[in-house]
PDB file of N, CA and C in Angstrom:
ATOM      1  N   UNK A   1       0.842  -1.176   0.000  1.00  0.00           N
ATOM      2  CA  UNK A   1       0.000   0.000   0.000  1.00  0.00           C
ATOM      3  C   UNK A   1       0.888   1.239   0.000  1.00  0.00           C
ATOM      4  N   UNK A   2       0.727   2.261  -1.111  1.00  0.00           N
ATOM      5  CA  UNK A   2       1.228   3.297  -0.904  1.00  0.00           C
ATOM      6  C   UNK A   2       0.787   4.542  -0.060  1.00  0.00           C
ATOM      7  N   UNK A   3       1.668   5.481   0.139  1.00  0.00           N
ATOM      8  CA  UNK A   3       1.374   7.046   1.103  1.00  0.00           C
ATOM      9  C   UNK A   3       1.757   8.239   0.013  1.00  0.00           C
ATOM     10  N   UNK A   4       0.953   9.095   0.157  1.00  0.00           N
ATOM     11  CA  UNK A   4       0.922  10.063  -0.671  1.00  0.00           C
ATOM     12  C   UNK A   4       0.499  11.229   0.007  1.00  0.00           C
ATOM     13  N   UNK A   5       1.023  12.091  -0.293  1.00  0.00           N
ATOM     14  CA  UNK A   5       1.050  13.741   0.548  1.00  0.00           C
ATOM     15  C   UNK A   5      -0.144  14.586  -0.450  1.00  0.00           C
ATOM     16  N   UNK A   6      -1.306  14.561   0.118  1.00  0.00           N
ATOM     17  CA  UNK A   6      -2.119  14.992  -1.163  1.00  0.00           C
ATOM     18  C   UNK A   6      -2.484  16.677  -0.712  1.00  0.00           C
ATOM     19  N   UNK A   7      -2.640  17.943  -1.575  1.00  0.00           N
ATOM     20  CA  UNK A   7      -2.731  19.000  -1.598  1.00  0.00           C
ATOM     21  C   UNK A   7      -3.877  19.217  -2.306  1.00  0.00           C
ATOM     22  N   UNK A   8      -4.996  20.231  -1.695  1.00  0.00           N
ATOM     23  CA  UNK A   8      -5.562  20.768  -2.066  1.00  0.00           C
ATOM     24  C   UNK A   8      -6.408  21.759  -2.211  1.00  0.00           C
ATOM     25  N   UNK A   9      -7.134  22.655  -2.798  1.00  0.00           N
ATOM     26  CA  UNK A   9      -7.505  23.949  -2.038  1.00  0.00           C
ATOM     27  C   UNK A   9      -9.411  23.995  -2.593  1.00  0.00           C
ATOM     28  N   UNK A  10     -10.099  24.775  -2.352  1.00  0.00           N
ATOM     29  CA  UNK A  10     -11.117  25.481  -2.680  1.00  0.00           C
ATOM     30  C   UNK A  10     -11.590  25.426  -3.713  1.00  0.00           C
ATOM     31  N   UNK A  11     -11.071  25.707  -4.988  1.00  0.00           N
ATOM     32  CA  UNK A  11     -11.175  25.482  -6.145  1.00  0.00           C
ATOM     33  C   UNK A  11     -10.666  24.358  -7.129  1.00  0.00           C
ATOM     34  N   UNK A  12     -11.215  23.361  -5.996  1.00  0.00           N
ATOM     35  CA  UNK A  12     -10.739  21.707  -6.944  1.00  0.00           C
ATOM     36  C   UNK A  12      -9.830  21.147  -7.307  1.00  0.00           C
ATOM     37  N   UNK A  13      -8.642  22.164  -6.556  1.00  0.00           N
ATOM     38  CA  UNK A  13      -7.204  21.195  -8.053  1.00  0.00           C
ATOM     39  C   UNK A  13      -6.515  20.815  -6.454  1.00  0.00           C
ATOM     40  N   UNK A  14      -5.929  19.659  -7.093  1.00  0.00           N
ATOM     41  CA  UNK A  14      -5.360  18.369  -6.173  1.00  0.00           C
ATOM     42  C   UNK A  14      -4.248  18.481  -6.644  1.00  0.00           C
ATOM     43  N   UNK A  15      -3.509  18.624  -5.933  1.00  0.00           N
ATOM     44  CA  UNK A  15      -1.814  17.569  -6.440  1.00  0.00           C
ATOM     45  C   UNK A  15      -1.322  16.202  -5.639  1.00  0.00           C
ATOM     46  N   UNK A  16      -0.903  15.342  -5.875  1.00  0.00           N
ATOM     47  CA  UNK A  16      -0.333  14.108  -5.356  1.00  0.00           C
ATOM     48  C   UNK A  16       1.111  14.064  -5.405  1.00  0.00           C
ATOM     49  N   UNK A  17       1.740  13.863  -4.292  1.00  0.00           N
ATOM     50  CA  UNK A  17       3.378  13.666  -3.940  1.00  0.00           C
ATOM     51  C   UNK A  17       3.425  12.384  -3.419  1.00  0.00           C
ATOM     52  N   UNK A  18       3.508  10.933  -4.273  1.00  0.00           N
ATOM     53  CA  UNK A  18       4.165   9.855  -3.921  1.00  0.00           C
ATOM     54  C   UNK A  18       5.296   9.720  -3.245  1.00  0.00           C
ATOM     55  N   UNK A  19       5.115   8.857  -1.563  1.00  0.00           N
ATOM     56  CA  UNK A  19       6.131   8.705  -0.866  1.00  0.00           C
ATOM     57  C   UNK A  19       6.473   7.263  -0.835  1.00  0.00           C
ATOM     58  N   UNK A  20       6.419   6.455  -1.924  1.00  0.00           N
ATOM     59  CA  UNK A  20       5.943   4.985  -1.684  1.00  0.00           C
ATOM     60  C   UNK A  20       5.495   3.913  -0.721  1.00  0.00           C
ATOM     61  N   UNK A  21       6.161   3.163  -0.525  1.00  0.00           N
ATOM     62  CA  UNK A  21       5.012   2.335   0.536  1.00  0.00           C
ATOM     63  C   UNK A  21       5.108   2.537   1.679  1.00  0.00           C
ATOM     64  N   UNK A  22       4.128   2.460   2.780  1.00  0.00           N
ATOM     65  CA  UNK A  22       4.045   2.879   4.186  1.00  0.00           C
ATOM     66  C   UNK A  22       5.648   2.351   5.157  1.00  0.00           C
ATOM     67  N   UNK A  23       5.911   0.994   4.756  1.00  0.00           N
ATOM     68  CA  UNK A  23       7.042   0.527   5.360  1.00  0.00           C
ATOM     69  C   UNK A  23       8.101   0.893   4.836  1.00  0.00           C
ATOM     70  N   UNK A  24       8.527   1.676   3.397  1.00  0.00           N
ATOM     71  CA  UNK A  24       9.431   1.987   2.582  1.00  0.00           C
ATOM     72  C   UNK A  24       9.715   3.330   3.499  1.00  0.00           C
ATOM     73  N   UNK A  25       8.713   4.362   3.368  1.00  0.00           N
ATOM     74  CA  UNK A  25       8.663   5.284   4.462  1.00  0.00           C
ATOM     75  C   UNK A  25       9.300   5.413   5.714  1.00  0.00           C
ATOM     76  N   UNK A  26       8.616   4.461   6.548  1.00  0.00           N
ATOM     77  CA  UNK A  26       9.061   4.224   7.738  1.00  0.00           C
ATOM     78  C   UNK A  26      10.382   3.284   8.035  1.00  0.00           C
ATOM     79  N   UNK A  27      11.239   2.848   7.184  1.00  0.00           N
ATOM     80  CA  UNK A  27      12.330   2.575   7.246  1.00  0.00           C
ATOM     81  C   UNK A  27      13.339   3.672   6.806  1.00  0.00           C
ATOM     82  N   UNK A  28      12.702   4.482   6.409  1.00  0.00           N
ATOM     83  CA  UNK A  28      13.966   5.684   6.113  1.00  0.00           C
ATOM     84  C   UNK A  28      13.370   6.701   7.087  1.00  0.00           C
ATOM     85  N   UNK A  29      12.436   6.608   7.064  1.00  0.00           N
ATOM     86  CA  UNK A  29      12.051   8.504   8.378  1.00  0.00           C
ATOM     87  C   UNK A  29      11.586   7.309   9.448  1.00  0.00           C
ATOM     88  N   UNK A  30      12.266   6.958  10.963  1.00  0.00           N
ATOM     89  CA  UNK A  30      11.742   5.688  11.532  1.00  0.00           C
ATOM     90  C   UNK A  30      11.207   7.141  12.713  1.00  0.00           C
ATOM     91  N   UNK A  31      10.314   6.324  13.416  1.00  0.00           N
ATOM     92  CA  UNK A  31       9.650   7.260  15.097  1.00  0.00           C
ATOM     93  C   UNK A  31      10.830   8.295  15.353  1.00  0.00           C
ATOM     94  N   UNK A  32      12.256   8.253  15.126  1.00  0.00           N
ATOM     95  CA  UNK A  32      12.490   8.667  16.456  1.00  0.00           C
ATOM     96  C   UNK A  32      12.841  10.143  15.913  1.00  0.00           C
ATOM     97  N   UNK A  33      12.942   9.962  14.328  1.00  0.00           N
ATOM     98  CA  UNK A  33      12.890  11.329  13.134  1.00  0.00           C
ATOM     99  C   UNK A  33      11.759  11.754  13.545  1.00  0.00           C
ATOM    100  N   UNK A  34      10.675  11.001  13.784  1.00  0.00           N
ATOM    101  CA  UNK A  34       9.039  11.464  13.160  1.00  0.00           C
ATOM    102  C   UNK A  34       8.980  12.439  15.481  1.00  0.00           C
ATOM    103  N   UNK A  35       9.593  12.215  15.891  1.00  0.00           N
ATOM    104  CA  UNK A  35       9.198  12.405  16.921  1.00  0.00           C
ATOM    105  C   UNK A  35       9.755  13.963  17.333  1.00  0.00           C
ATOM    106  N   UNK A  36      10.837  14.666  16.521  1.00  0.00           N
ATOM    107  CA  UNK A  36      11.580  15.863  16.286  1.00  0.00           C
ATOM    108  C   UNK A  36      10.196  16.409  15.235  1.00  0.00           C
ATOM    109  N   UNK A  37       9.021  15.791  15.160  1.00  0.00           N
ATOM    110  CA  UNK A  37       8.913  16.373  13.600  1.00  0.00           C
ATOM    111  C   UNK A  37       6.905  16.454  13.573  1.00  0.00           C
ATOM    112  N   UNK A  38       6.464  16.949  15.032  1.00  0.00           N
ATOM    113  CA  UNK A  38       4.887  16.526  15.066  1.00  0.00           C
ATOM    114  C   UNK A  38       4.095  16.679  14.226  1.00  0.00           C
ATOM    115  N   UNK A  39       4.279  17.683  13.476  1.00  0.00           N
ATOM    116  CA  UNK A  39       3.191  17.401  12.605  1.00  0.00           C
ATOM    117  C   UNK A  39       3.146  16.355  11.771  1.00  0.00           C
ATOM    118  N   UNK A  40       4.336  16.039  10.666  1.00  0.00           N
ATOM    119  CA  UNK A  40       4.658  14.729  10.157  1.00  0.00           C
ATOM    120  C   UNK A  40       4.106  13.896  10.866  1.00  0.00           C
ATOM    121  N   UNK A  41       4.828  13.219  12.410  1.00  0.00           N
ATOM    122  CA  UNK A  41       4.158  12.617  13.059  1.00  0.00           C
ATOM    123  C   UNK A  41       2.782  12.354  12.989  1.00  0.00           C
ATOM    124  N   UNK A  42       1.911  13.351  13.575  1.00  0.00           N
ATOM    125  CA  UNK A  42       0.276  13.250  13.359  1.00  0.00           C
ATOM    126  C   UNK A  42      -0.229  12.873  12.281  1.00  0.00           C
ATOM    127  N   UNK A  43       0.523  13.564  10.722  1.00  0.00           N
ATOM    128  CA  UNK A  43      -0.458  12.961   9.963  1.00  0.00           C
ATOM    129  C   UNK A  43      -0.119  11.762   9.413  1.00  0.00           C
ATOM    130  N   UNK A  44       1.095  11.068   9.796  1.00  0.00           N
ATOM    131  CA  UNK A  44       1.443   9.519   9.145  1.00  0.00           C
ATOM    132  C   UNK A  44       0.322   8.948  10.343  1.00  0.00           C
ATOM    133  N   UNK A  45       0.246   9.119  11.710  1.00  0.00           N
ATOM    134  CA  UNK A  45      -0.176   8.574  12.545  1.00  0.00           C
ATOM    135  C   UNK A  45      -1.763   8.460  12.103  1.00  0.00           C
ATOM    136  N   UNK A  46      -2.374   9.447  11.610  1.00  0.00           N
ATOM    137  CA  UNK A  46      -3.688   9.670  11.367  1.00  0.00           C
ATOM    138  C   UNK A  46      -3.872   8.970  10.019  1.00  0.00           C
ATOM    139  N   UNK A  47      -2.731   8.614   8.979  1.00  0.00           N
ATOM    140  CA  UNK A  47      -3.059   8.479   7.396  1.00  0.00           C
ATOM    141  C   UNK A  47      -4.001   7.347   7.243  1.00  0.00           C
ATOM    142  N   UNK A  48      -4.361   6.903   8.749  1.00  0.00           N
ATOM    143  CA  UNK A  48      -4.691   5.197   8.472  1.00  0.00           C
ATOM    144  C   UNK A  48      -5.996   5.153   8.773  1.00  0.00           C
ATOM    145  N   UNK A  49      -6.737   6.083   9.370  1.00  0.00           N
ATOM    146  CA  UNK A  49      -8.055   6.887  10.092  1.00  0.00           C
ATOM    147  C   UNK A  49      -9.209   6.990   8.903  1.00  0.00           C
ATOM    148  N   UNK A  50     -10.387   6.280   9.074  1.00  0.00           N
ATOM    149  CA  UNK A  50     -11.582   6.843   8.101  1.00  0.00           C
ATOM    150  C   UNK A  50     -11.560   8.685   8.108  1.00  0.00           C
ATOM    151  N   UNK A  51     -11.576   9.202   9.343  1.00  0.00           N
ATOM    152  CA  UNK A  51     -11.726  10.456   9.465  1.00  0.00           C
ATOM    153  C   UNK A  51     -11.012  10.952   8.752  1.00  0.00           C
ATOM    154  N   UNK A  52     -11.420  11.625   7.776  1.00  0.00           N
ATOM    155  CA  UNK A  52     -10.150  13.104   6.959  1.00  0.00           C
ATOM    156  C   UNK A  52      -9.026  13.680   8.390  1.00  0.00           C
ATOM    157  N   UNK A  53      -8.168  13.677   8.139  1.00  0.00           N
ATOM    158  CA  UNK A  53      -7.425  14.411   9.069  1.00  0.00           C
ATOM    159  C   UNK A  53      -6.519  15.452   7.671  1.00  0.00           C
ATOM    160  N   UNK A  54      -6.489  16.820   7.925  1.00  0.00           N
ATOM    161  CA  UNK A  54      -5.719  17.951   7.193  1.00  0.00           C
ATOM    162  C   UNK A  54      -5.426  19.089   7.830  1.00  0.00           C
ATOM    163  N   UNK A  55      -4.183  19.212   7.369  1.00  0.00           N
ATOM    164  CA  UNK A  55      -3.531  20.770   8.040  1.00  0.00           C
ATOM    165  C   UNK A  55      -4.084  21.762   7.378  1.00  0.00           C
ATOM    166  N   UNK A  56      -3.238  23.135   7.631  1.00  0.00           N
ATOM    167  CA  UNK A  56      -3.840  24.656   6.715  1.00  0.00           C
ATOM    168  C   UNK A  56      -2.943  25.455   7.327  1.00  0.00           C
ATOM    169  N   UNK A  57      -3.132  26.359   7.119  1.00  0.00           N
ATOM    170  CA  UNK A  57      -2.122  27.909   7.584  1.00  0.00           C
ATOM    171  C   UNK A  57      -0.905  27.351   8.288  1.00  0.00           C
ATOM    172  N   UNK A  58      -0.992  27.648   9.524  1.00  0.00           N
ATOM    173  CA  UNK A  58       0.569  27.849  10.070  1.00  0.00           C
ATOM    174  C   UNK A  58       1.116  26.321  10.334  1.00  0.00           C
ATOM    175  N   UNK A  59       0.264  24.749  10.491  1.00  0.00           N
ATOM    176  CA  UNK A  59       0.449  23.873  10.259  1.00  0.00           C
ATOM    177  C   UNK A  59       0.968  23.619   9.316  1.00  0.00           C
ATOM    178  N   UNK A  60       0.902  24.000   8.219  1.00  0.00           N
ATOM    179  CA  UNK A  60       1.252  23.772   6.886  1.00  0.00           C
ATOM    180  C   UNK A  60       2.274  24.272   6.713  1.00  0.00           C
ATOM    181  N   UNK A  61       2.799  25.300   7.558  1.00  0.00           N
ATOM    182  CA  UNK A  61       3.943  25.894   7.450  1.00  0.00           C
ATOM    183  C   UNK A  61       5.234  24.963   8.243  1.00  0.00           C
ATOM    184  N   UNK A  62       5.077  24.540   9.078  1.00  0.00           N
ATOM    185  CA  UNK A  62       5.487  23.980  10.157  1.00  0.00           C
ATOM    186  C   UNK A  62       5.523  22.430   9.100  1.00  0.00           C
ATOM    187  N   UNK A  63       5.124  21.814   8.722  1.00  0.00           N
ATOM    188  CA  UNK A  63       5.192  20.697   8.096  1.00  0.00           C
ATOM    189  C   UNK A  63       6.344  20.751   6.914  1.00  0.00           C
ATOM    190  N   UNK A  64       6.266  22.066   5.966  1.00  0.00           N
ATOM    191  CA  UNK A  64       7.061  22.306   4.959  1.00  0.00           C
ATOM    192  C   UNK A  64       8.469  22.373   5.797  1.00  0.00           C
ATOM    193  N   UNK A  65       8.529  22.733   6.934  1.00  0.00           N
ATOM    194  CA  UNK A  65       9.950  23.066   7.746  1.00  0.00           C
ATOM    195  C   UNK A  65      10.278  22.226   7.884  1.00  0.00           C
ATOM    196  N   UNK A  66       9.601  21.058   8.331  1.00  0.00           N
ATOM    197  CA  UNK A  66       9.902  19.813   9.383  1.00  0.00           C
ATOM    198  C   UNK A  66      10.393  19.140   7.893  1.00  0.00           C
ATOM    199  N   UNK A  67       9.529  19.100   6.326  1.00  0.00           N
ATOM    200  CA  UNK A  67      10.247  18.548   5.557  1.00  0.00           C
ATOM    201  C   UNK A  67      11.709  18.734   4.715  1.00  0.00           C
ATOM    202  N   UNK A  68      12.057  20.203   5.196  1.00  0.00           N
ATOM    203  CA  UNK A  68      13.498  21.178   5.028  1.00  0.00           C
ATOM    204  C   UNK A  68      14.555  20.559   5.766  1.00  0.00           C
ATOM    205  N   UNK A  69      13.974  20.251   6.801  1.00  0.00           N
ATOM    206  CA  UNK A  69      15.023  19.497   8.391  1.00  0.00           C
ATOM    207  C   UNK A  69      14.935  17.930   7.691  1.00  0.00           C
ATOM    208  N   UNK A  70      14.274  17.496   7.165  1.00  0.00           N
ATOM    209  CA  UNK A  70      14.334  15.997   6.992  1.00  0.00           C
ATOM    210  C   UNK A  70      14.712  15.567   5.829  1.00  0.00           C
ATOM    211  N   UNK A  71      14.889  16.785   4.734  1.00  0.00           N
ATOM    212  CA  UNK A  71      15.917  16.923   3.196  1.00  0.00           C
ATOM    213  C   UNK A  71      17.245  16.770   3.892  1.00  0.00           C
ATOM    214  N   UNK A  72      17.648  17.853   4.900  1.00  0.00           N
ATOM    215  CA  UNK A  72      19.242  18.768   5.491  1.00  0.00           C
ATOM    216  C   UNK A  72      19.689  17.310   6.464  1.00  0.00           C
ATOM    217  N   UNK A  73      18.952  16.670   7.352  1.00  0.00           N
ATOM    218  CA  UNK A  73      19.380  15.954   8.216  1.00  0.00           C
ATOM    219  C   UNK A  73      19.470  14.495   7.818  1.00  0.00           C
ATOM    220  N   UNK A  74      18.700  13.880   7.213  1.00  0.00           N
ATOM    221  CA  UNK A  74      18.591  12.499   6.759  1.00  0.00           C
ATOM    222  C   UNK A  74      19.990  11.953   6.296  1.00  0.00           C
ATOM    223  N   UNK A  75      20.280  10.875   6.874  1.00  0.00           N
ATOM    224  CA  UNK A  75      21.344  10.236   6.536  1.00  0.00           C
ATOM    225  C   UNK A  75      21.471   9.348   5.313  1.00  0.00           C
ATOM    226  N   UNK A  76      20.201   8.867   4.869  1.00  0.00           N
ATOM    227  CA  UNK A  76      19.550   8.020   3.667  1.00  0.00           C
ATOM    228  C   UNK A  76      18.076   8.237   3.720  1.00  0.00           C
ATOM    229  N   UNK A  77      17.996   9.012   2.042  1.00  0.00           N
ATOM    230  CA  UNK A  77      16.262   9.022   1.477  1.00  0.00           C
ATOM    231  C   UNK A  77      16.926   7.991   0.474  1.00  0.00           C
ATOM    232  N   UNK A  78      15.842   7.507  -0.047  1.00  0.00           N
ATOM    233  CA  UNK A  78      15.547   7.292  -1.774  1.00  0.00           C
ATOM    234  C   UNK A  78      15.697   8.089  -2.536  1.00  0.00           C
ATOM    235  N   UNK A  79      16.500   8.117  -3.853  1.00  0.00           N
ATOM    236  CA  UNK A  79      15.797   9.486  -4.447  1.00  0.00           C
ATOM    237  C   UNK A  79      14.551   9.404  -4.968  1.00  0.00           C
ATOM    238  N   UNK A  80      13.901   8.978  -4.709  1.00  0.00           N
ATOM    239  CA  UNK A  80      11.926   8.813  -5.483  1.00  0.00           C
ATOM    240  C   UNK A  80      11.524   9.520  -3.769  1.00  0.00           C
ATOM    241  N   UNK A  81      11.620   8.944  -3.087  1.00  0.00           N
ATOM    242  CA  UNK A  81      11.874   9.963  -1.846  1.00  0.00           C
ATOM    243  C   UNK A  81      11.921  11.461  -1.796  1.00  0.00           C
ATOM    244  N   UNK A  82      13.389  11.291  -1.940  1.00  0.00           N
ATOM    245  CA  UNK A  82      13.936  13.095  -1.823  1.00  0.00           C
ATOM    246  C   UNK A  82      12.936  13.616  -3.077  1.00  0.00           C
ATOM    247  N   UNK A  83      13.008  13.190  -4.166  1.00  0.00           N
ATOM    248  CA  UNK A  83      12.419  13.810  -5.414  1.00  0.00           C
ATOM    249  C   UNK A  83      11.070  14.145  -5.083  1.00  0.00           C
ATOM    250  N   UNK A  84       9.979  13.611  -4.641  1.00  0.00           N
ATOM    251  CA  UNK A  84       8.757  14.200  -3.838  1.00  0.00           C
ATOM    252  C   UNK A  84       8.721  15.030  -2.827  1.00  0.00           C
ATOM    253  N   UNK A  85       9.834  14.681  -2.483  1.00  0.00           N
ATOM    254  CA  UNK A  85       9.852  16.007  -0.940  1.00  0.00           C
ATOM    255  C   UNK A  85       9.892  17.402  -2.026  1.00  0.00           C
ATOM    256  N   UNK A  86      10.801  17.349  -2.874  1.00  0.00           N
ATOM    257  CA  UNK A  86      11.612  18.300  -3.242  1.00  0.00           C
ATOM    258  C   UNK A  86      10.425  19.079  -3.968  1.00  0.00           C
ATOM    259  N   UNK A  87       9.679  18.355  -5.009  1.00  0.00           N
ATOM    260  CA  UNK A  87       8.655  18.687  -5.915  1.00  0.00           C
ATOM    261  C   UNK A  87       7.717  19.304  -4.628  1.00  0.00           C
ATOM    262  N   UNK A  88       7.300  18.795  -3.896  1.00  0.00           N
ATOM    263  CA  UNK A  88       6.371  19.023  -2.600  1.00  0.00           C
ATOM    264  C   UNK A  88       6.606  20.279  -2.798  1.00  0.00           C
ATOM    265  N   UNK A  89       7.999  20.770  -2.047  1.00  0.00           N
ATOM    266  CA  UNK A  89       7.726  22.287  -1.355  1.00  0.00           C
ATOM    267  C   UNK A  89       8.349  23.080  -2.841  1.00  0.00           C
ATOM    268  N   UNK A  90       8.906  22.419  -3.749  1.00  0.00           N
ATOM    269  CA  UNK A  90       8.902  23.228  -5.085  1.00  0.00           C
ATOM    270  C   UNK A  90       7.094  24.065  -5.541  1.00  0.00           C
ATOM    271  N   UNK A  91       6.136  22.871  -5.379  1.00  0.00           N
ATOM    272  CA  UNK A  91       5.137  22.979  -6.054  1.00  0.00           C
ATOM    273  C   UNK A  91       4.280  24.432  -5.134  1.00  0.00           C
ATOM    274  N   UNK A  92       4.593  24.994  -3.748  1.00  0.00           N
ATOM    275  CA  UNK A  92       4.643  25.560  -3.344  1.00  0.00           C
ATOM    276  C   UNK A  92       5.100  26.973  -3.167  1.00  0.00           C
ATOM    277  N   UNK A  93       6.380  27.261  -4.169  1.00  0.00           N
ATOM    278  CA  UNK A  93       6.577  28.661  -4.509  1.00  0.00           C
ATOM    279  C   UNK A  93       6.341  29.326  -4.216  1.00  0.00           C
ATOM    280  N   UNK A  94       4.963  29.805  -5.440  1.00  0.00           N
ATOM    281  CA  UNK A  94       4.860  30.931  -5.360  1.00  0.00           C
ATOM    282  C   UNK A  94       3.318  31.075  -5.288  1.00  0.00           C
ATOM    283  N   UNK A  95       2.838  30.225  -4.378  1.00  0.00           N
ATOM    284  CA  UNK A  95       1.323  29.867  -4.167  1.00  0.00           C
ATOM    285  C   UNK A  95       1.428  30.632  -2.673  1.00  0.00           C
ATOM    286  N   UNK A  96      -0.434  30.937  -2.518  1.00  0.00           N
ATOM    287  CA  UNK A  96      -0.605  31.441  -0.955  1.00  0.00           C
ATOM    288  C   UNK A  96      -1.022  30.293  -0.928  1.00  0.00           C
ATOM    289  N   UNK A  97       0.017  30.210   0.492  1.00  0.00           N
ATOM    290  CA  UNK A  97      -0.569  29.088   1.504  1.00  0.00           C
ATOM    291  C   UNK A  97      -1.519  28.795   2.222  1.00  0.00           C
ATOM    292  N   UNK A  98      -2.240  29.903   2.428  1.00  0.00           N
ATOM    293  CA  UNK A  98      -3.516  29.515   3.441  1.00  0.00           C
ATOM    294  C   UNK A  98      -4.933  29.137   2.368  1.00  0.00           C
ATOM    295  N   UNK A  99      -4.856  29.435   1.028  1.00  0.00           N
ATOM    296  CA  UNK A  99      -5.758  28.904   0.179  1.00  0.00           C
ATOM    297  C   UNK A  99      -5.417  27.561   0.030  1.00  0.00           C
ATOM    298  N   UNK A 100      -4.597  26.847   0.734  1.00  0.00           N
ATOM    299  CA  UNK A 100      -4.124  24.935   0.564  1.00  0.00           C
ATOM    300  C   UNK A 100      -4.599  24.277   1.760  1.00  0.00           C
ATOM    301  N   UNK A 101      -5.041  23.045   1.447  1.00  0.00           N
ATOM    302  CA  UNK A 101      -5.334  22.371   2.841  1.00  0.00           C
ATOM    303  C   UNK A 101      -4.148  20.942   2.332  1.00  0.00           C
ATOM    304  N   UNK A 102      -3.318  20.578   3.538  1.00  0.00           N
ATOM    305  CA  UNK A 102      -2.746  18.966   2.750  1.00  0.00           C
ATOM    306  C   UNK A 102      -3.064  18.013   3.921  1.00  0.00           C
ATOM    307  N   UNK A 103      -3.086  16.576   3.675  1.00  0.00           N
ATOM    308  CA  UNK A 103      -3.311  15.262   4.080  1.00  0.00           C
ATOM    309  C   UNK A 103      -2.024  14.412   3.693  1.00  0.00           C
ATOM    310  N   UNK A 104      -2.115  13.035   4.159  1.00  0.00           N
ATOM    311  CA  UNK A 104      -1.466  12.047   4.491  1.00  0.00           C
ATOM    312  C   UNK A 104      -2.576  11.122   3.735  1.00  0.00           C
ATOM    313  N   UNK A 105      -2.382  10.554   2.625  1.00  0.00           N
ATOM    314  CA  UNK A 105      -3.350   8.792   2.804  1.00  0.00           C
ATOM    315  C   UNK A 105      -2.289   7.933   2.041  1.00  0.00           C
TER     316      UNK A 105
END
């Protein structure tokens, strides 16, 4: 089963950032990364939940950081990995952030 960082806002448009499979994941970012890193944390923790769980404003900000610290610090990504992180907060630019909501599924 795969995990995917999904983005989206108000006016319908979605983007998808493949992180591949849940255990592929969690063998390269393990608890004790995810535990420097709560929001990450919460929403891998939540990705598994019927309930929608999604960030917005300053969460969202705080998540893009935590994924800056986990580009700079990681000792081993994938690059299909790094390459989604990277596209992630690339795809982010020059967008307002508080018109985005993102998830974990």
């Amino acid at each position: 089963m795969g995990i995917s960082i999904i983005v989206y806002n108000d006016e319908n448009e979605t983007k998808l950032f493949y992180l591949g499979s849940f255990s592929a994941l969690l063998s390269q970012v393990n608890r004790s990364t995810l535990e420097n890193m709560p929001v990450f944390g919460k929403l891998i923790d939540s990705s598994n939940n019927e309930d929608e769980f999604f960030i917005e404003n300053e969460d969202l900000i705080k998540f893009m950081k935590e994924i800056v610290q986990l580009l700079n610090n990681s000792i081993y990504l994938s690059e299909n990995l790094k390459g989604s992180l990277d596209d992630f907060l690339s795809f982010f630019k020059d967008k307002k952030i508080n018109s985005w909501k993102l998830s974990i599924a």
